[in-house]
Protein backbone atom coordinates (compact mmCIF):
# COMPACT_ATOMS: atom_id res chain seq x y z
CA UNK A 1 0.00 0.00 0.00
CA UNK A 2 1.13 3.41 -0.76
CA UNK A 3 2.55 5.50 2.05
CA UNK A 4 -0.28 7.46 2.19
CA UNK A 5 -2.84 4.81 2.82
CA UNK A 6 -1.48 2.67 4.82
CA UNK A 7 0.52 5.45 7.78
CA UNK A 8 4.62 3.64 8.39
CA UNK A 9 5.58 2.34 11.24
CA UNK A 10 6.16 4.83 14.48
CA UNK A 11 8.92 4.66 16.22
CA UNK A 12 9.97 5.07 19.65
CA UNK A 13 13.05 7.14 20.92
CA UNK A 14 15.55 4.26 19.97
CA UNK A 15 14.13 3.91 16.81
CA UNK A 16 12.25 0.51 17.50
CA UNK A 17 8.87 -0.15 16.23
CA UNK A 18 6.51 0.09 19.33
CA UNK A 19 3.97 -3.01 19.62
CA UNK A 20 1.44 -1.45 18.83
CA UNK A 21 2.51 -0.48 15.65
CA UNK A 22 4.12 -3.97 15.03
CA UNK A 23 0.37 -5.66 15.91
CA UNK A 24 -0.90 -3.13 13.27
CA UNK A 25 1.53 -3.90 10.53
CA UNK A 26 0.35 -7.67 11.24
CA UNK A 27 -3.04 -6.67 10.95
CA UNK A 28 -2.54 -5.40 7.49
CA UNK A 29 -0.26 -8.58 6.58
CA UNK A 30 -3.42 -10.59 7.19
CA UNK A 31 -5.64 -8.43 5.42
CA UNK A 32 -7.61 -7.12 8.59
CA UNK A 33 -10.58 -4.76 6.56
CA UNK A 34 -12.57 -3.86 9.42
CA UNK A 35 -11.70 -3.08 12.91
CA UNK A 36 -14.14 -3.01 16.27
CA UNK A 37 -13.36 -1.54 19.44
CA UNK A 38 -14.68 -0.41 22.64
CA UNK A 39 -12.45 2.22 23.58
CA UNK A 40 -9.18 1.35 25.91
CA UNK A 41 -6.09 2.82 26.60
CA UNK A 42 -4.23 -0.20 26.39
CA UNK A 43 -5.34 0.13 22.34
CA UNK A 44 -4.94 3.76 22.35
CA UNK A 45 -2.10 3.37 19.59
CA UNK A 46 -3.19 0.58 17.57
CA UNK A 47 -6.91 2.57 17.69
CA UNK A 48 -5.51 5.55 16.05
CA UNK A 49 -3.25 4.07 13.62
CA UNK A 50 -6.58 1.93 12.52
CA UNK A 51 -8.47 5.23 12.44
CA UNK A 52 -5.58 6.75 10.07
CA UNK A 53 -5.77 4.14 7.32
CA UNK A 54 -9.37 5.10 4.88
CA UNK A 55 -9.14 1.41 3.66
CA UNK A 56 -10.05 0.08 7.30
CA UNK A 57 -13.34 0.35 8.35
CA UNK A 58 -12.69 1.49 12.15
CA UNK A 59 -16.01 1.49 14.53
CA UNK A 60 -16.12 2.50 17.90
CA UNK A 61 -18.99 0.06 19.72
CA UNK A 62 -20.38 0.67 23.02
CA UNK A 63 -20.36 -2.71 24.52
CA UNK A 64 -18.16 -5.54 23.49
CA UNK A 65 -20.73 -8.31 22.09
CA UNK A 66 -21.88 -5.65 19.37
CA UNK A 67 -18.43 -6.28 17.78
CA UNK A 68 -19.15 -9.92 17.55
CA UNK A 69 -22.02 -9.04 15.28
CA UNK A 70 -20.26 -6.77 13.52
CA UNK A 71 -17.34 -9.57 12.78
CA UNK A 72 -19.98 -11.94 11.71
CA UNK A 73 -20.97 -9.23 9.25
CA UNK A 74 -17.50 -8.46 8.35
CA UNK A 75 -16.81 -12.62 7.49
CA UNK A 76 -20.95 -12.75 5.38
CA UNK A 77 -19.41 -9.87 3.26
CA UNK A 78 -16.07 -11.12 2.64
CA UNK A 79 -13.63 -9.26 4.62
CA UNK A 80 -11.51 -10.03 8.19
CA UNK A 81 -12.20 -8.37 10.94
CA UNK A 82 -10.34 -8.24 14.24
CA UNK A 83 -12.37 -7.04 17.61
CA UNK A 84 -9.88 -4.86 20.32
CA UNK A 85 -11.46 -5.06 23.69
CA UNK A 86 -10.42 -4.71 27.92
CA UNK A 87 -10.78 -8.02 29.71
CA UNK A 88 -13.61 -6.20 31.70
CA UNK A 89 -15.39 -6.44 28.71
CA UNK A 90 -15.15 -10.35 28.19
CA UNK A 91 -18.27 -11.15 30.39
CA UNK A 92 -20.73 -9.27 28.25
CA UNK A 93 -19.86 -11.34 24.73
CA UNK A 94 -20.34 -14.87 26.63
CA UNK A 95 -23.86 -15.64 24.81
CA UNK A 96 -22.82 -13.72 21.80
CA UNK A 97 -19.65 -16.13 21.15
CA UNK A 98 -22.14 -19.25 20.85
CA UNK A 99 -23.22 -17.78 17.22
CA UNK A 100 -19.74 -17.85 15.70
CA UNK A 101 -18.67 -21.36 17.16
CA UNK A 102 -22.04 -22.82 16.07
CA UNK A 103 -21.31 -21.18 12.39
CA UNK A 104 -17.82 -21.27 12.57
CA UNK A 105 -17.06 -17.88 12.14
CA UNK A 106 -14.06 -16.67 12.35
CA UNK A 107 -13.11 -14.49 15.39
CA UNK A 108 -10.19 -12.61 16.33
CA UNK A 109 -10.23 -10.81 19.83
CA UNK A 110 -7.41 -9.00 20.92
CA UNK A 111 -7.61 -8.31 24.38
CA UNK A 112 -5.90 -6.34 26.98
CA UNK A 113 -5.66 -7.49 30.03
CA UNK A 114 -6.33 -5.43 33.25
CA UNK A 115 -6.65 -7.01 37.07
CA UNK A 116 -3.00 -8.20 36.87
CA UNK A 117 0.34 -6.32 37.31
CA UNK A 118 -0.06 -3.35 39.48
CA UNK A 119 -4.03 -3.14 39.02
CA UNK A 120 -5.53 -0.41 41.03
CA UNK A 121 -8.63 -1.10 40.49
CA UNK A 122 -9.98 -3.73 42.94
CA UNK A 123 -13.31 -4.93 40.45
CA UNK A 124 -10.90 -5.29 37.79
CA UNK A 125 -9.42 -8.35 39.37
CA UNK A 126 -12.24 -10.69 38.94
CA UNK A 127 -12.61 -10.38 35.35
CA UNK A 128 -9.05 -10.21 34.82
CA UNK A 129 -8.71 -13.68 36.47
CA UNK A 130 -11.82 -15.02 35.03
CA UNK A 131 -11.00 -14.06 31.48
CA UNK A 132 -9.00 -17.39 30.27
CA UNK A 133 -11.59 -19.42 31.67
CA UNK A 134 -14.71 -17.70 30.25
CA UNK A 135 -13.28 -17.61 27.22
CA UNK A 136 -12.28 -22.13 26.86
CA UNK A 137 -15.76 -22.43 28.43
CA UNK A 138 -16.87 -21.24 25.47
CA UNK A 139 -14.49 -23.21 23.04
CA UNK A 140 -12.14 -20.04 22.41
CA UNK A 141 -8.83 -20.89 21.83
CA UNK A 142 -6.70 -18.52 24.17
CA UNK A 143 -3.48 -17.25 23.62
CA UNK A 144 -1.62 -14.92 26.15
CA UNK A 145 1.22 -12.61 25.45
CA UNK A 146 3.28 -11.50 28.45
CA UNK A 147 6.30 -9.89 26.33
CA UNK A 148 6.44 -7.17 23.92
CA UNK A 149 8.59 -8.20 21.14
CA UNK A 150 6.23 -11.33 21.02
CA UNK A 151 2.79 -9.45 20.46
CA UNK A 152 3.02 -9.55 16.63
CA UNK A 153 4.08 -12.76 16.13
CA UNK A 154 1.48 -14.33 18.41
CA UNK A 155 -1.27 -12.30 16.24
CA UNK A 156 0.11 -13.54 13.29
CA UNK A 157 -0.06 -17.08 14.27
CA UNK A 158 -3.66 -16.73 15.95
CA UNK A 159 -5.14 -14.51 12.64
CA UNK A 160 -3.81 -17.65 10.45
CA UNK A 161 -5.43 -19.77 12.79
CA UNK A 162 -8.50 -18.27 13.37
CA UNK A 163 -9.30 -17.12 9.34
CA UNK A 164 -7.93 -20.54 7.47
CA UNK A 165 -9.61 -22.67 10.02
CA UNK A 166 -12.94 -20.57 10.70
CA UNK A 167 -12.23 -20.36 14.50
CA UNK A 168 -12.62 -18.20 17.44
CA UNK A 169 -9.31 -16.68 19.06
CA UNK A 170 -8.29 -14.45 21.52
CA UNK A 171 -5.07 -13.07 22.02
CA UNK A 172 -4.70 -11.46 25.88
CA UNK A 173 -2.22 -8.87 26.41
CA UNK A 174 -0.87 -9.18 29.62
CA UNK A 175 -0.78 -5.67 31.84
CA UNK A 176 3.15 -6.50 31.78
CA UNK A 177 2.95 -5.27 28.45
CA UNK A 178 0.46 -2.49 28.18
CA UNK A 179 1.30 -1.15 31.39
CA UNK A 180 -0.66 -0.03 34.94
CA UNK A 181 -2.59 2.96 34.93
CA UNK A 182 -1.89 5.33 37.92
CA UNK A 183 -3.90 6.04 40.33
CA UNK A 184 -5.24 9.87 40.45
């Protein structure tokens, strides 16, 4: 894609591609076309780099299990979709997840993790710990990524997976690697 379409890579002080920007580059290598969120700091980056490319359809949802439906609309018309969410916001797509294993639909869900490393926030533990486990009760395969410079490659593997054998993956981004928020 021309530079203009598709924004390069950012780059932090030491001239590194942040993970963020490495996730989106592998977004585009799998030919990601539409892009559902419910909005999260821990995506802050890979949100607006999504936003700055016209040939992604980038839609901000207000609760997680909408972007199941729109994925499922994303696979009947023919293009990939990946759905960015906060472990929080795991519980609410637990009924909605039944309609793309029973039609094997493929699903990517990147999610950040929050609960963990240096939470804050005591109700975010619960989710946080119950994440994994909601997800396999539901036949998602779960993948969790703990280190930076592994973040791309694990959505690389897990979009192959997911789109050339129609199943539902989530990729959870440990709070190791997104960071803590402070409190305030």
């Amino acid at each position: 894609m021309p530079e203009s379409v598709a924004p390069t890579t950012r780059h932090n002080a030491m001239n590194t591609p942040t993970w963020p920007d490495e996730l989106y580059e592998a977004l585009m290598a799998a030919d990601v076309r539409q892009v559902g969120y419910v909005p999260d700091a821990g995506h802050r980056r890979l949100i607006e780099r999504c936003h700055a490319n016209p040939q992604l359809a980038t839609t901000s949802l207000t609760t997680e299990e909408e972007g199941i439906g729109l994925m499922v609309g994303a696979y009947l018309g023919g293009q990939r979709g990946v759905l960015l969410m906060q472990s929080s916001g795991v519980g609410n797509c637990i009924n909605m997840l039944s309609l793309t294993a029973e039609c094997r639909i493929p699903l990517v869900m990147l999610v950040t993790m929050r609960g963990e490393w240096g939470e804050f926030v005591p109700w975010q533990v619960w989710m946080g710990q119950g994440t994994p486990s909601a997800f396999e009760s539901m036949g998602v395969l779960v993948y969790r990524v703990d280190e930076r410079d592994q973040v791309a490659d694990t959505v690389k593997a897990c979009t192959a997976l997911a789109f050339n054998t129609r199943r539902q993956v989530a990729v959870l981004i440990g709070q190791k690697v997104i960071g803590t928020k402070p409190f305030k």
